[in-house]
N, C-alpha and C. Protein backbone atom coordinates (compact mmCIF):
# COMPACT_ATOMS: atom_id res chain seq x y z
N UNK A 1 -11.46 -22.81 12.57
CA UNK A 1 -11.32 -22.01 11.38
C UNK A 1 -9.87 -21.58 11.24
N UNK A 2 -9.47 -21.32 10.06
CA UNK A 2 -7.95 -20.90 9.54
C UNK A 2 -7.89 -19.65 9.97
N UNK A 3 -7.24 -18.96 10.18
CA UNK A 3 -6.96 -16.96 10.26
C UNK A 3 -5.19 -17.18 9.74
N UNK A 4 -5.64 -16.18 9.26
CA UNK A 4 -4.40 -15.50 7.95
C UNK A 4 -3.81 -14.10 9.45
N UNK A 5 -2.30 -14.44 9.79
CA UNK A 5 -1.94 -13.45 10.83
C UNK A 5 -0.73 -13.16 10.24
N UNK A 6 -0.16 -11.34 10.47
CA UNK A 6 1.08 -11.38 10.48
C UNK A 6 2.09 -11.58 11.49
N UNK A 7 3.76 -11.96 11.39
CA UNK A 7 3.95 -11.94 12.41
C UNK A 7 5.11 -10.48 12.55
N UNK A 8 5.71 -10.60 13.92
CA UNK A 8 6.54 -8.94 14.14
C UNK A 8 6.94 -8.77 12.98
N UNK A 9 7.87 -9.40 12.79
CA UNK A 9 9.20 -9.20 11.18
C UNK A 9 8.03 -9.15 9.92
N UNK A 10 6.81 -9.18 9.87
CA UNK A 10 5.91 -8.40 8.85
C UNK A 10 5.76 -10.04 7.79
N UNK A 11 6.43 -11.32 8.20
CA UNK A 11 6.10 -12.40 7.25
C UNK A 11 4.38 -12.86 7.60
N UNK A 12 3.74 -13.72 6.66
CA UNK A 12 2.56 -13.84 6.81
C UNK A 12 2.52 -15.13 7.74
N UNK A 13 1.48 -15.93 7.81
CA UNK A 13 1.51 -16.96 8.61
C UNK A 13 -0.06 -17.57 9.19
N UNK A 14 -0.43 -18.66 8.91
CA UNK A 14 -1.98 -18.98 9.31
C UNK A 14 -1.72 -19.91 10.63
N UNK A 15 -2.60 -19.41 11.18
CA UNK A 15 -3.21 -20.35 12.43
C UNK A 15 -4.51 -21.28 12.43
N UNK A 16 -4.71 -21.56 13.65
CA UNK A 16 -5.94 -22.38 13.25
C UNK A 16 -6.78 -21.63 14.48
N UNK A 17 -7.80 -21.62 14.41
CA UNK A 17 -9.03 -20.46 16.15
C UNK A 17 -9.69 -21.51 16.14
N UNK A 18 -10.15 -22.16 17.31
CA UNK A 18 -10.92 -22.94 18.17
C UNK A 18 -11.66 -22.23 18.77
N UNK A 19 -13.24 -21.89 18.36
CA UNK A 19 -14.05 -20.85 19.17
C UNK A 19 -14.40 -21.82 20.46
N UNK A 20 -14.02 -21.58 21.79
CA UNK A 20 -14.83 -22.87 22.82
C UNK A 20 -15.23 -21.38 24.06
N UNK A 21 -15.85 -22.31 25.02
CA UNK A 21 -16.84 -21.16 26.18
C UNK A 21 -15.89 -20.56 26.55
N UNK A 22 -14.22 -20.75 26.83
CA UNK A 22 -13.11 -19.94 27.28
C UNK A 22 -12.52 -18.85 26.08
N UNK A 23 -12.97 -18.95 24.88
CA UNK A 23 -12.68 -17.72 23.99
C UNK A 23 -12.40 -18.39 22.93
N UNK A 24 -11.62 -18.02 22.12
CA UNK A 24 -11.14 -17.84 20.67
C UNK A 24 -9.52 -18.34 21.22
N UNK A 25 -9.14 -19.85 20.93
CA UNK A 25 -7.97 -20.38 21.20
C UNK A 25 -6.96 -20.39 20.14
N UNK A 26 -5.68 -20.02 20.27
CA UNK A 26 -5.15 -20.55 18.83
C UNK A 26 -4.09 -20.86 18.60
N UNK A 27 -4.16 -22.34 17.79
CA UNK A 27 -3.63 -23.50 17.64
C UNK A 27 -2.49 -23.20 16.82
N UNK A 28 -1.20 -23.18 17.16
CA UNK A 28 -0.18 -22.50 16.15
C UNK A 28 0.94 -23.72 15.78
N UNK A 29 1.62 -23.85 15.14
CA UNK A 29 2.78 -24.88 14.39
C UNK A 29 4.00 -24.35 15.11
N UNK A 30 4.01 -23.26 15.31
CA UNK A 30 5.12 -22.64 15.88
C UNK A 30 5.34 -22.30 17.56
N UNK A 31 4.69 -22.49 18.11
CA UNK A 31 4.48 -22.17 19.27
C UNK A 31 4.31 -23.65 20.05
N UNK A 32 4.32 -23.53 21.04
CA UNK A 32 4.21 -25.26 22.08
C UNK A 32 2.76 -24.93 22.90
N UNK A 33 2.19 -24.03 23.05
CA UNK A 33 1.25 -23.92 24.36
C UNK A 33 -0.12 -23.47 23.17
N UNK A 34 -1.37 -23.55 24.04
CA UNK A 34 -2.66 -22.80 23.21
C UNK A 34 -3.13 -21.90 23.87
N UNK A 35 -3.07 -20.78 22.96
CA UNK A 35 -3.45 -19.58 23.97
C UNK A 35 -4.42 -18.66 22.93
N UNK A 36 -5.26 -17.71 24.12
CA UNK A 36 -5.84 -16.67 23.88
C UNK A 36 -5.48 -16.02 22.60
N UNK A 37 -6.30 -15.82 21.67
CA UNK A 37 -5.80 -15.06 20.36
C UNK A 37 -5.32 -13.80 20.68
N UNK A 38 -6.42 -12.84 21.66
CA UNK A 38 -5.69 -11.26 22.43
C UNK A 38 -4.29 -11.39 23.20
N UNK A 39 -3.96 -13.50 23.44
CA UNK A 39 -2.23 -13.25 24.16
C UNK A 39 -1.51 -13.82 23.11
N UNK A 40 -1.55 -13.66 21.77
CA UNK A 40 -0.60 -13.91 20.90
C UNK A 40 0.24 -12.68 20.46
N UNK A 41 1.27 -12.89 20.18
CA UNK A 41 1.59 -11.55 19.22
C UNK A 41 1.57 -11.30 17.93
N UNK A 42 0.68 -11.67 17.33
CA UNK A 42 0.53 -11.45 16.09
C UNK A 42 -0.69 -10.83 15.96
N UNK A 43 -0.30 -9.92 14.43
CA UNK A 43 -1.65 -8.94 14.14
C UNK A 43 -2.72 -9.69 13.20
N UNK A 44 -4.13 -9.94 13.87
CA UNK A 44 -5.16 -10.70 12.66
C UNK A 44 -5.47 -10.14 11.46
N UNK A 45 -5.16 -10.77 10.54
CA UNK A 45 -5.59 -10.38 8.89
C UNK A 45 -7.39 -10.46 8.64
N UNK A 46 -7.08 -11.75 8.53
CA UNK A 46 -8.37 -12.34 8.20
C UNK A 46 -8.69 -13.92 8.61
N UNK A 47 -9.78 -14.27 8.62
CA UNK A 47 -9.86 -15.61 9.14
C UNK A 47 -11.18 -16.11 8.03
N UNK A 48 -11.46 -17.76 8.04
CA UNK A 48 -12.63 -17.88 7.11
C UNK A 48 -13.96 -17.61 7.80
N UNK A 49 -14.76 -17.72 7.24
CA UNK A 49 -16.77 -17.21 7.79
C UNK A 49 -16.65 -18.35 8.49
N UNK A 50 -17.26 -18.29 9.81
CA UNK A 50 -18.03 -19.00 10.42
C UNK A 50 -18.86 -20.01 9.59
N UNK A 51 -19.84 -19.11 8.58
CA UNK A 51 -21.02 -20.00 7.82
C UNK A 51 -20.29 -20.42 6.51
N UNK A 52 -18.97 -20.22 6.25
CA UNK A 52 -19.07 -20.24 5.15
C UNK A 52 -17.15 -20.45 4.65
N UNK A 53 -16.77 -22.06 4.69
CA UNK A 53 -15.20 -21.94 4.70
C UNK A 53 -14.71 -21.64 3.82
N UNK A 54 -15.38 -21.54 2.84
CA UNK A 54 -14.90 -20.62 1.57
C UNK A 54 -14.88 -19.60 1.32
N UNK A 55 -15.23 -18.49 1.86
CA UNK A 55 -15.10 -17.18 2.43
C UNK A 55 -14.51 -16.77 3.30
N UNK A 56 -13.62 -15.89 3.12
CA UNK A 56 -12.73 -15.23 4.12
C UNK A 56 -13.34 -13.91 4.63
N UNK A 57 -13.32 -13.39 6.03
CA UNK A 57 -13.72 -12.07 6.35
C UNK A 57 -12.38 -11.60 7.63
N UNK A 58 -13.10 -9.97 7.17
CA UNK A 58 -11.63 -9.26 8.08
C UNK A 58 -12.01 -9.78 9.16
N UNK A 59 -10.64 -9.46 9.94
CA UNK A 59 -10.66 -9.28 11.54
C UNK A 59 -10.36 -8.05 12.04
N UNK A 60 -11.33 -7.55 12.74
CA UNK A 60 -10.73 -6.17 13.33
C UNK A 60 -9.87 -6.45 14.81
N UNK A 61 -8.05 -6.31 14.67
CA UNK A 61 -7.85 -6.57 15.57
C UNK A 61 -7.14 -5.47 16.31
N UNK A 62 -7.96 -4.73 17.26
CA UNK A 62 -7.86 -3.57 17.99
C UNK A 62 -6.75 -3.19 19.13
N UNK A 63 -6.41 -4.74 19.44
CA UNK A 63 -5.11 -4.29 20.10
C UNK A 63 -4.02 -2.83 20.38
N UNK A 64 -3.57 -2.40 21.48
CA UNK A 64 -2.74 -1.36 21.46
C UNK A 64 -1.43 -2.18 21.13
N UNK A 65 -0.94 -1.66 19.75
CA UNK A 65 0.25 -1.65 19.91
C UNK A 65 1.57 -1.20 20.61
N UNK A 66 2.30 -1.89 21.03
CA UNK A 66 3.34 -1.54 22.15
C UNK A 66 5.10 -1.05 21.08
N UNK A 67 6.07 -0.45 20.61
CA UNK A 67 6.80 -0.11 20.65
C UNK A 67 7.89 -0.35 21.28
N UNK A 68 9.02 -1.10 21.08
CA UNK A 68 10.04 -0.99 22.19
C UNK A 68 11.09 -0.25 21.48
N UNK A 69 11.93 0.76 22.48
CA UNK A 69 13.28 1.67 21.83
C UNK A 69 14.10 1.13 22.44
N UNK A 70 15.18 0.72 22.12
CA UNK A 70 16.81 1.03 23.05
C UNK A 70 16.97 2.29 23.42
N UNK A 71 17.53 2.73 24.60
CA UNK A 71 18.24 3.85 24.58
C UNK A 71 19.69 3.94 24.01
N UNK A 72 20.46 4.62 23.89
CA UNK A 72 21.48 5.29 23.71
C UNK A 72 22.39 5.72 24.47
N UNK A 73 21.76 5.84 25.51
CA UNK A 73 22.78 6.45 26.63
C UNK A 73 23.70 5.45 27.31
């Protein structure tokens, strides 16, 4: 199935999810390796229905977001 993700810098960007017995894989244009959708860094929008590829549904993606600061000192 397609999923609609953003990436850091806030541009949009689709992937492709491979549901298999090891999880939810995902297949990216940009990236070289296939990995875990929870080890990507991007936030899930939406992806299409399972039953239905013409339908899109949310993704709730719960992740803690992490923050990085420079210091100053």
């Amino acid at each position: 199935m397609i999923a609609v993700v953003k990436e850091a810098n806030g541009n949009g960007h689709a992937v492709l999810i491979a549901r298999t017995d090891r999880g939810d894989l995902v297949l990216d244009n940009q990236v070289g390796s296939i990995d875990l959708w929870s080890d990507t860094p991007y936030k899930f929008i939406k992806r299409q229905s399972q039953s239905d590829a013409g339908q899109w549904v949310d993704m709730l993606d719960s992740r803690d977001t992490v923050v990085a600061t420079a210091s100053t000192n």
